[in-house]
Protein backbone atom coordinates (compact mmCIF):
# COMPACT_ATOMS: atom_id res chain seq x y z
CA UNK A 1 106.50 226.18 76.44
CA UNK A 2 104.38 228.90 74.06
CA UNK A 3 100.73 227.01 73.66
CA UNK A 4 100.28 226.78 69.45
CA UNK A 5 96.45 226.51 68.79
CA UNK A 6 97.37 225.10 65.06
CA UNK A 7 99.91 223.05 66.41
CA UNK A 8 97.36 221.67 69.55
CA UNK A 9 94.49 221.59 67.17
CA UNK A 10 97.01 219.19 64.28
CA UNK A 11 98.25 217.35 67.64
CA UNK A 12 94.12 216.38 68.57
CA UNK A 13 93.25 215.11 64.52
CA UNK A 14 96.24 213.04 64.44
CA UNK A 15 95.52 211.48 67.98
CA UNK A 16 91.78 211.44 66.81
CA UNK A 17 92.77 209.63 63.79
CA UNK A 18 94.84 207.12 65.39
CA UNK A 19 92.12 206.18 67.66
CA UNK A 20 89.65 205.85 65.00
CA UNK A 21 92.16 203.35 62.92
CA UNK A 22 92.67 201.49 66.09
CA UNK A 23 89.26 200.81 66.54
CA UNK A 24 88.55 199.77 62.78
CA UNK A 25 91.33 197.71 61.29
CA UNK A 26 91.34 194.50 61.42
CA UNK A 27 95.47 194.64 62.22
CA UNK A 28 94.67 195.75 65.97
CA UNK A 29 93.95 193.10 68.18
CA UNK A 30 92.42 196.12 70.44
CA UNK A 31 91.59 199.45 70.99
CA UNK A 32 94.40 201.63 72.72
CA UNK A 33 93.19 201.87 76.09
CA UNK A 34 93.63 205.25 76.44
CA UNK A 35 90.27 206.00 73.81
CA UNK A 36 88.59 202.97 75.79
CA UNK A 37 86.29 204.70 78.17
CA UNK A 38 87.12 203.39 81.77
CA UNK A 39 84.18 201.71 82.17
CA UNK A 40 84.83 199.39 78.82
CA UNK A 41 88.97 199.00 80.30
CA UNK A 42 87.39 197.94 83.65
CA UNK A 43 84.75 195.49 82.37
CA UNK A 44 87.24 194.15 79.82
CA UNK A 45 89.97 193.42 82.43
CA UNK A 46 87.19 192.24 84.92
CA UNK A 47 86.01 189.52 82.05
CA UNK A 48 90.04 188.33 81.59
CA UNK A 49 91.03 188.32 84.95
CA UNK A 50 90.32 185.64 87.68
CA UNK A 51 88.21 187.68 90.18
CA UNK A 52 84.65 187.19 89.91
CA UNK A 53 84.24 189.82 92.48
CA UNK A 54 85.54 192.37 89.93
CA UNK A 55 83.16 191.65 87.71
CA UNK A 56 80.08 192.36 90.51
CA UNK A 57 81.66 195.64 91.55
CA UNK A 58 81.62 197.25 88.48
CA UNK A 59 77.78 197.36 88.75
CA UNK A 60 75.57 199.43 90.62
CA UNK A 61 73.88 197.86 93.40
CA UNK A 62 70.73 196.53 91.56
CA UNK A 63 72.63 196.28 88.07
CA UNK A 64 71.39 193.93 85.89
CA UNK A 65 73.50 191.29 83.91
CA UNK A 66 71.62 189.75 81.26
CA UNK A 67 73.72 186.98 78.55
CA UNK A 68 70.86 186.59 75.47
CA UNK A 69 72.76 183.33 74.58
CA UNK A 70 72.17 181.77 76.82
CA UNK A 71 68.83 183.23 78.05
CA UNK A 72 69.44 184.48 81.93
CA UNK A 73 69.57 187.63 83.76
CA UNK A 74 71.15 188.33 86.91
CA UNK A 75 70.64 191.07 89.22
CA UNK A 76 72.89 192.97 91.51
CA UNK A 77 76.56 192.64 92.25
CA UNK A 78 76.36 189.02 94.35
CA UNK A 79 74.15 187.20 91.14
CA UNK A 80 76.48 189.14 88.74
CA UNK A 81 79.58 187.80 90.29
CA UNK A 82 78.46 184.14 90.88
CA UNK A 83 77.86 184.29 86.92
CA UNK A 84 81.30 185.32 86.14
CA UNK A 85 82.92 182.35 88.67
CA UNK A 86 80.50 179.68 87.18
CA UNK A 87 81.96 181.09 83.54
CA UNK A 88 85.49 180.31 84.97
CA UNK A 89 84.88 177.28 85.92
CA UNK A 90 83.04 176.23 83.32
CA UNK A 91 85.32 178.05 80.52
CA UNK A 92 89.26 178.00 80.08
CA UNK A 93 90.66 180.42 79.05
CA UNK A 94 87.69 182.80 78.88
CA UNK A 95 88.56 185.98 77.51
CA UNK A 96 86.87 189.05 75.71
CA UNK A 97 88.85 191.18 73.32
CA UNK A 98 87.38 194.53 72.27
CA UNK A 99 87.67 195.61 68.54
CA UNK A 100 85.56 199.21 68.69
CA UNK A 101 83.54 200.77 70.84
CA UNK A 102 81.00 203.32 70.36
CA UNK A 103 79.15 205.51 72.51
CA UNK A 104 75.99 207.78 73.34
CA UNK A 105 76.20 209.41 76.32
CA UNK A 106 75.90 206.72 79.46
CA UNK A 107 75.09 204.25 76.16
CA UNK A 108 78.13 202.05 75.20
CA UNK A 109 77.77 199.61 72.24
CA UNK A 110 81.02 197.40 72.56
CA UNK A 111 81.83 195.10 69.50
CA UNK A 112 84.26 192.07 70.97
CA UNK A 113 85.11 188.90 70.40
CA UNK A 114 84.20 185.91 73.26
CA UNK A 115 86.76 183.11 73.47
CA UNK A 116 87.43 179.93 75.56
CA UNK A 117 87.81 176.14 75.57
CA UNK A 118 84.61 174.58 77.10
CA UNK A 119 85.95 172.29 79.77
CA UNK A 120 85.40 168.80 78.01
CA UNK A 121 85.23 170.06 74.25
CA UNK A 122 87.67 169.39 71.68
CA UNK A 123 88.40 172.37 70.16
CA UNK A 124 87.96 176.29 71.66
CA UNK A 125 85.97 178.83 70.15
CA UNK A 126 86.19 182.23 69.41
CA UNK A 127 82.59 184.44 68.26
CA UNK A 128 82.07 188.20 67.76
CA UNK A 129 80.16 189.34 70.67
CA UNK A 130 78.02 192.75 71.09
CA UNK A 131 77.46 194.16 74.38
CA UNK A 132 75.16 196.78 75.14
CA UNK A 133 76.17 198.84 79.00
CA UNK A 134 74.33 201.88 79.88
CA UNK A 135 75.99 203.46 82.73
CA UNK A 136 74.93 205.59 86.21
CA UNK A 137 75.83 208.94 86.63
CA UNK A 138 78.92 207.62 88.54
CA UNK A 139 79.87 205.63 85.20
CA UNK A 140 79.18 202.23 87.67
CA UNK A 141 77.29 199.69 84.41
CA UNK A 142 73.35 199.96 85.76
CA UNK A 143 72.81 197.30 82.56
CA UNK A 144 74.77 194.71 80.33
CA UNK A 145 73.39 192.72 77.81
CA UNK A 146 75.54 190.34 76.02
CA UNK A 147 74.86 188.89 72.64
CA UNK A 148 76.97 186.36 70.68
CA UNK A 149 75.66 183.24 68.83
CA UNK A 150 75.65 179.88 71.56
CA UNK A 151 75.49 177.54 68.27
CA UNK A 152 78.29 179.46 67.11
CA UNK A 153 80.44 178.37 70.33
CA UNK A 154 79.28 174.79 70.25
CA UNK A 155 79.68 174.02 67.18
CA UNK A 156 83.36 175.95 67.04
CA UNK A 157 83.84 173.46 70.31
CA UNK A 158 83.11 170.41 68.49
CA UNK A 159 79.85 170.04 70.37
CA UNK A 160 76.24 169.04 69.64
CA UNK A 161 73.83 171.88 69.21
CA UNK A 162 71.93 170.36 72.46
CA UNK A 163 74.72 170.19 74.68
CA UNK A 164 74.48 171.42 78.16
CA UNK A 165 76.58 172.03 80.61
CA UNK A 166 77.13 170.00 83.59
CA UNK A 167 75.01 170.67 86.56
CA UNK A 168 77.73 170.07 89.18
């Protein structure tokens, strides 16, 4: 097959385009994963799946996981990981669906959506979400910060603004 530079260069804007349109109508549940920069796919699928281990080793060794919610930060893969089981167990359903993603270099700005069903609320909830990742040179996440409104998800659960979860 004869390369075409106009027909390459038309071939690029209209897969440029699509990803763009992807990313900013409100039609598309998500992003195709193929303009999703692995590290977004990996952290995405990490957050949905049932391994907090997957979660951890996405990080770099003395990564640092910090939810502004709720106001902790973890550091390095083990603390990262035990924050993703107690989510499970605390969470049904928990899931993060990216609408766009932008990025700078190693600096990703991912715009999502948080959902779940509090174990023990009435109703499940479902809040936009921003998360901030810089990555490492080896595109491992050195820092996530993850901010979404906590009175948004109690009060979408049917639960006082003071509620806390249990202890146990």
């Amino acid at each position: 097959m004869k390369f075409s530079p106009p027909r390459a260069m038309t071939a690029l804007i209209g897969a440029t385009a699509v990803c763009a349109a992807l990313g900013t109508t409100a039609a598309a549940a998500q992003p195709a994963e193929r303009c999703l920069p692995k590290a977004v796919t990996a952290w995405a699928a990490a957050w949905n799946g049932t391994d907090p281990q997957a979660l951890g080793a996405l990080f770099t060794t003395d990564g640092t996981y910090t939810d502004q919610a709720v106001g902790v930060t973890f550091h390095g893969r083990q603390e990262i990981a035990g924050w993703k089981a107690r989510a499970d167990n605390l969470i049904d359903n928990v899931q993060v669906t990216v609408r766009a993603v932008y990025r700078d270099g190693d600096h990703i700005t991912i715009k999502a959506v948080y959902s779940g069903h509090l174990k023990g609320a009435p109703k499940p909830f479902a809040v936009p979400m921003a998360t901030l990742l810089d990555l490492d040179n080896h595109q491992r996440i050195a820092s996530d910060q993850d901010y979404y409104s906590l009175n948004a998800v109690l009060a979408q659960s049917g639960l006082p603004a003071d509620w806390a979860p249990p202890t146990h």
